[in-house]
N, C-alpha and C. Protein backbone atom coordinates (compact mmCIF):
# COMPACT_ATOMS: atom_id res chain seq x y z
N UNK A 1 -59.85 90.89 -34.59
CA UNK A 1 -59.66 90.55 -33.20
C UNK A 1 -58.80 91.60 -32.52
N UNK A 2 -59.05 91.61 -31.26
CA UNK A 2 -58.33 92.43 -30.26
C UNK A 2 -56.76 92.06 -29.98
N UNK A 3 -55.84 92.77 -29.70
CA UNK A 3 -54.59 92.68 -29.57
C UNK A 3 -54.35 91.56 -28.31
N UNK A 4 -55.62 90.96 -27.79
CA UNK A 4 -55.56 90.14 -27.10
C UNK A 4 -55.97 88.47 -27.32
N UNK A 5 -56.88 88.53 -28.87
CA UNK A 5 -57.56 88.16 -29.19
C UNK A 5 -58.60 87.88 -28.93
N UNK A 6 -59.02 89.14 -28.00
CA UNK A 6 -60.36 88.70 -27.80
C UNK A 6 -61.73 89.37 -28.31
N UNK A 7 -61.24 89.79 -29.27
CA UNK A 7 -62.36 90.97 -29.92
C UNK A 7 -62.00 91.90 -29.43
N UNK A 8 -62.53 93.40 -30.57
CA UNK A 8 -62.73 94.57 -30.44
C UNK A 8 -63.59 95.35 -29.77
N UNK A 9 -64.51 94.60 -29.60
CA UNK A 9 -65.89 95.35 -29.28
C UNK A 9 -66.50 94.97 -27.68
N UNK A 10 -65.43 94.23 -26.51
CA UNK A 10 -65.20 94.40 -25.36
C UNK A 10 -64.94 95.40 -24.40
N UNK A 11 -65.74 95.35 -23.50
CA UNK A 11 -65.44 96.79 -22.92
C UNK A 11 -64.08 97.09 -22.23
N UNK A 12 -63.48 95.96 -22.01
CA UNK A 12 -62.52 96.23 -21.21
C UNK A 12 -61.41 96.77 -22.37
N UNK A 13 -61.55 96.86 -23.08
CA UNK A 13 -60.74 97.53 -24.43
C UNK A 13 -61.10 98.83 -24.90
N UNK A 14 -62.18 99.50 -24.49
CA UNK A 14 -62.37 100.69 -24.67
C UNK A 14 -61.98 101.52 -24.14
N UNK A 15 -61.33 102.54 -24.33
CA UNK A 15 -60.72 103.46 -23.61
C UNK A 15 -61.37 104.89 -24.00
N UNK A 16 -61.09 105.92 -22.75
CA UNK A 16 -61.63 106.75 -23.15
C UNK A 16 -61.33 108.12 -23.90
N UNK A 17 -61.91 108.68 -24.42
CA UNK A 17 -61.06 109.59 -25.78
C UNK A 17 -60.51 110.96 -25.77
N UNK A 18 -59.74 111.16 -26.00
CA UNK A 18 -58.92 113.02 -25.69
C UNK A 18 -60.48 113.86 -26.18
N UNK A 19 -60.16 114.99 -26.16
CA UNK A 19 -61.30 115.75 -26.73
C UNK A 19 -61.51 115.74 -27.86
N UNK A 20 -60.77 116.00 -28.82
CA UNK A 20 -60.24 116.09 -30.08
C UNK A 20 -61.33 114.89 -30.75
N UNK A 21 -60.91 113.30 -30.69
CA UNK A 21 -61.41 112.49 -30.71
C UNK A 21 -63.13 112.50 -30.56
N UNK A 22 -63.09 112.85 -29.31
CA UNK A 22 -64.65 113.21 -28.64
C UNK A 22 -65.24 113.87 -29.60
N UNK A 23 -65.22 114.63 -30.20
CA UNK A 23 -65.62 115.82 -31.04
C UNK A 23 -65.51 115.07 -32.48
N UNK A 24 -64.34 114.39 -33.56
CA UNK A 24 -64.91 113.88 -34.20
C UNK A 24 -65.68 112.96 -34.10
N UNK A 25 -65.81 112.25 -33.32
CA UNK A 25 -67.04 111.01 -33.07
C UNK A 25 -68.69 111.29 -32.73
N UNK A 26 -68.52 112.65 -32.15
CA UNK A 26 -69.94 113.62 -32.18
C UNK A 26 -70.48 114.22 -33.71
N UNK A 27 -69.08 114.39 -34.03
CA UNK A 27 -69.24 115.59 -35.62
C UNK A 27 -70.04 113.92 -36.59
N UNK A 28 -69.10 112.88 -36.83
CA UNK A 28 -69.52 111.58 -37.37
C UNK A 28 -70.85 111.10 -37.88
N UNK A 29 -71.19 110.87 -36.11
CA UNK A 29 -72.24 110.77 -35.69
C UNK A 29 -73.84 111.48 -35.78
N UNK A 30 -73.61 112.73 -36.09
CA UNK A 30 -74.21 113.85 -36.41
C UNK A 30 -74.60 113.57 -37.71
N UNK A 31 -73.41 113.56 -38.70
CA UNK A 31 -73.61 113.54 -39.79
C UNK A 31 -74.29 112.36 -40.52
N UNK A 32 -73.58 111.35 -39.65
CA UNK A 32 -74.69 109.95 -39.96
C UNK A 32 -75.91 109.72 -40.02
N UNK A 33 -76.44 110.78 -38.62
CA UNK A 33 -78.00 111.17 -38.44
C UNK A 33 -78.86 112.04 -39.87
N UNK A 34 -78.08 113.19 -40.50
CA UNK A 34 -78.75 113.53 -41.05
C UNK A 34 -78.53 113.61 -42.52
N UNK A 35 -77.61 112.05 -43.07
CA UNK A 35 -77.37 111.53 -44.09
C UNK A 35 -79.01 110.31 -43.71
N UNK A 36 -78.83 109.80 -43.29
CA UNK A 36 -80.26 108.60 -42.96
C UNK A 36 -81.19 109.45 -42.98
N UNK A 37 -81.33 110.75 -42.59
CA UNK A 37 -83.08 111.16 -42.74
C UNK A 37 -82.65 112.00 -44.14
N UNK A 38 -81.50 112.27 -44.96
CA UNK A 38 -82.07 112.47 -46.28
C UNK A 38 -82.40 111.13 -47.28
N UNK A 39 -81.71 110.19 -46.57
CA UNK A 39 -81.70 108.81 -47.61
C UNK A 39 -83.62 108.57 -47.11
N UNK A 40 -83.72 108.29 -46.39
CA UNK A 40 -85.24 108.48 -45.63
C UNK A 40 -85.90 109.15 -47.05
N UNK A 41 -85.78 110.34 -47.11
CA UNK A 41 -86.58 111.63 -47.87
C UNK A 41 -86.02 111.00 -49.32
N UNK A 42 -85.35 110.18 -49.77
CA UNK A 42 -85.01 109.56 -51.13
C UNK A 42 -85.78 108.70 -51.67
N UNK A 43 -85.85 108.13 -50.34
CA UNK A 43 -86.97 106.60 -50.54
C UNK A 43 -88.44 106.71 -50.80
N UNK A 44 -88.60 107.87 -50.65
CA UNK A 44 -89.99 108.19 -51.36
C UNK A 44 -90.04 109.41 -52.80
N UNK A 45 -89.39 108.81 -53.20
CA UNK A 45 -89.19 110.06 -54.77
C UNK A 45 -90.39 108.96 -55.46
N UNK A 46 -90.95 110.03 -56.55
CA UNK A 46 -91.97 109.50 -57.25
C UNK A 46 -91.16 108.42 -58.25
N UNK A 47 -89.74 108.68 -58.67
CA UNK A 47 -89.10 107.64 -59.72
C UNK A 47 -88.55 106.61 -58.60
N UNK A 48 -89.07 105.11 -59.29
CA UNK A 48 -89.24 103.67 -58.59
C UNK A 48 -87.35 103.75 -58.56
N UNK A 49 -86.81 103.84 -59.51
CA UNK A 49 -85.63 103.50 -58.62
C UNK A 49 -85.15 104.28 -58.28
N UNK A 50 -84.81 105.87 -58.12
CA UNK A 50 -83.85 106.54 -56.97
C UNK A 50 -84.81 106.32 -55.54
N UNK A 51 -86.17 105.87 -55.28
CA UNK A 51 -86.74 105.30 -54.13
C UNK A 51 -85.86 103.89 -53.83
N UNK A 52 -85.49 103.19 -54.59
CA UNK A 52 -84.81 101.94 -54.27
C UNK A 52 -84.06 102.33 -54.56
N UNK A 53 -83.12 102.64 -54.51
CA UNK A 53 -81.84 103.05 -54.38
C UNK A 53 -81.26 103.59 -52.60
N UNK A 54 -82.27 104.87 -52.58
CA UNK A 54 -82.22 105.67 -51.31
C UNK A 54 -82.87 104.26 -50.15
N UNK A 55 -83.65 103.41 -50.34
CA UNK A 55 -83.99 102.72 -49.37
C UNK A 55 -82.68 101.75 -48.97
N UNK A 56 -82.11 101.19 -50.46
CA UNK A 56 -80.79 100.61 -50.21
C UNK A 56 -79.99 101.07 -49.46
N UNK A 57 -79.94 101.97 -49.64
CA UNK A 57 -78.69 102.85 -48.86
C UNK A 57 -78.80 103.32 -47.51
N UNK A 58 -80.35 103.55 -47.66
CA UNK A 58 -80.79 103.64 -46.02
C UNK A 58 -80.65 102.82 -45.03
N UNK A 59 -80.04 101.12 -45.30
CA UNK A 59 -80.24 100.19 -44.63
C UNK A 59 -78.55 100.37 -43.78
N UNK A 60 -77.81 99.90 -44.80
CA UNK A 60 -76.42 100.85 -44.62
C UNK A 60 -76.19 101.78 -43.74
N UNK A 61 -76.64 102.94 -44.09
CA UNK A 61 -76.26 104.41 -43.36
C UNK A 61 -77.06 103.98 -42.07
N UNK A 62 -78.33 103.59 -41.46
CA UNK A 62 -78.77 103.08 -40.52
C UNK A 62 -77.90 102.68 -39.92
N UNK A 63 -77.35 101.17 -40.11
CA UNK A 63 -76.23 100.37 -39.29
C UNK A 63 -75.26 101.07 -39.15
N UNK A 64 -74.81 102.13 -39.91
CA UNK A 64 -73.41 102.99 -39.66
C UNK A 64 -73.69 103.62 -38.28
N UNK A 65 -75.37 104.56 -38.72
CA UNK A 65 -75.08 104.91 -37.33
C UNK A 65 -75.33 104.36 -36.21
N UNK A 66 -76.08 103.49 -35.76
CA UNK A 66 -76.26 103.11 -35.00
C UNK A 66 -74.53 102.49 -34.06
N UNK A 67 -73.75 102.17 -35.10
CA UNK A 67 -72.78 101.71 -34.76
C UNK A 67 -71.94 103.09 -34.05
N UNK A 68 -71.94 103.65 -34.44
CA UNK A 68 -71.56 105.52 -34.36
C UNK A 68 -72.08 105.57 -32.69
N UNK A 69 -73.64 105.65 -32.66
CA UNK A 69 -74.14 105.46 -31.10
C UNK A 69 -73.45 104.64 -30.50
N UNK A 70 -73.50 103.49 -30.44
CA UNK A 70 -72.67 102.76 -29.38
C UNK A 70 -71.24 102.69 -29.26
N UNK A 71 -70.64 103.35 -30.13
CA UNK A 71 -69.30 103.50 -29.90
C UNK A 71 -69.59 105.16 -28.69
N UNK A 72 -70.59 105.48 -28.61
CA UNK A 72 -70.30 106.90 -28.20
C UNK A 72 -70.86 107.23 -26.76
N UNK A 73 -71.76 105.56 -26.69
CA UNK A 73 -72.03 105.23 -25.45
C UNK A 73 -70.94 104.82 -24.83
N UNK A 74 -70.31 103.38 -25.70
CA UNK A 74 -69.03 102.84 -24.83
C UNK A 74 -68.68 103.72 -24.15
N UNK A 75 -68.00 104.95 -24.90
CA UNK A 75 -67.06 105.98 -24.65
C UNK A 75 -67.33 106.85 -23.64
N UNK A 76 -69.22 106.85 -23.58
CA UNK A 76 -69.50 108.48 -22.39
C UNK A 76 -68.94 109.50 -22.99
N UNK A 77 -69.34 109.46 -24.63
CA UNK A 77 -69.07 110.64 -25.15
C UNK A 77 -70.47 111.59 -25.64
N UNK A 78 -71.41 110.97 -25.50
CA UNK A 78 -72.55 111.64 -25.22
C UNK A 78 -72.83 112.93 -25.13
C-alpha cells in the first residue's frame, strides 16, 4: 500500500523522474524486451524441456515487461 494507503499504482502518486532515473527505466525496459524475444527463440528448441522451460519463463519476463511499459507511460518517459 501507498504511504496513504491507498495503493501504489495510483496516479496521483506518481511522480515524475530526474533523468538519471528516466534512463534506467528505458535501459530496464529495453532489456526486458529483448530477454522475452530470446525466451520466445527458447521455446522452440528441438529438446521438449529447455522449450518448456523458455515458455515458462516467457510468461514471467512478459508480465515484467509489460509492467516496465506502464510504469514508463505513467511517467511520460517514453
Amino acid at each position: 500500500m501507498g504511504r496513504n494507503g491507498s495503493g501504489p499504482y495510483l496516479k496521483k502518486e506518481v511522480k515524475m523522474l530526474n533523468d538519471m532515473d528516466k534512463e534506467r527505466l528505458v535501459k530496464a525496459s529495453q532489456s526486458a524486451n529483448l530477454f522475452v524475444q530470446d525466451l520466445q527463440a527458447l521455446g522452440e528448441a528441438d529438446n521438449f524441456l529447455l522449450a518448456n522451460i523458455g515458455e515458462e519463463l516467457l510468461k514471467k519476463a512478459a508480465q515484467l515487461e509489460q509492467r516496465l511499459l506502464r510504469i514508463e507511460r505513467a511517467t511520460h518517459t517514453e
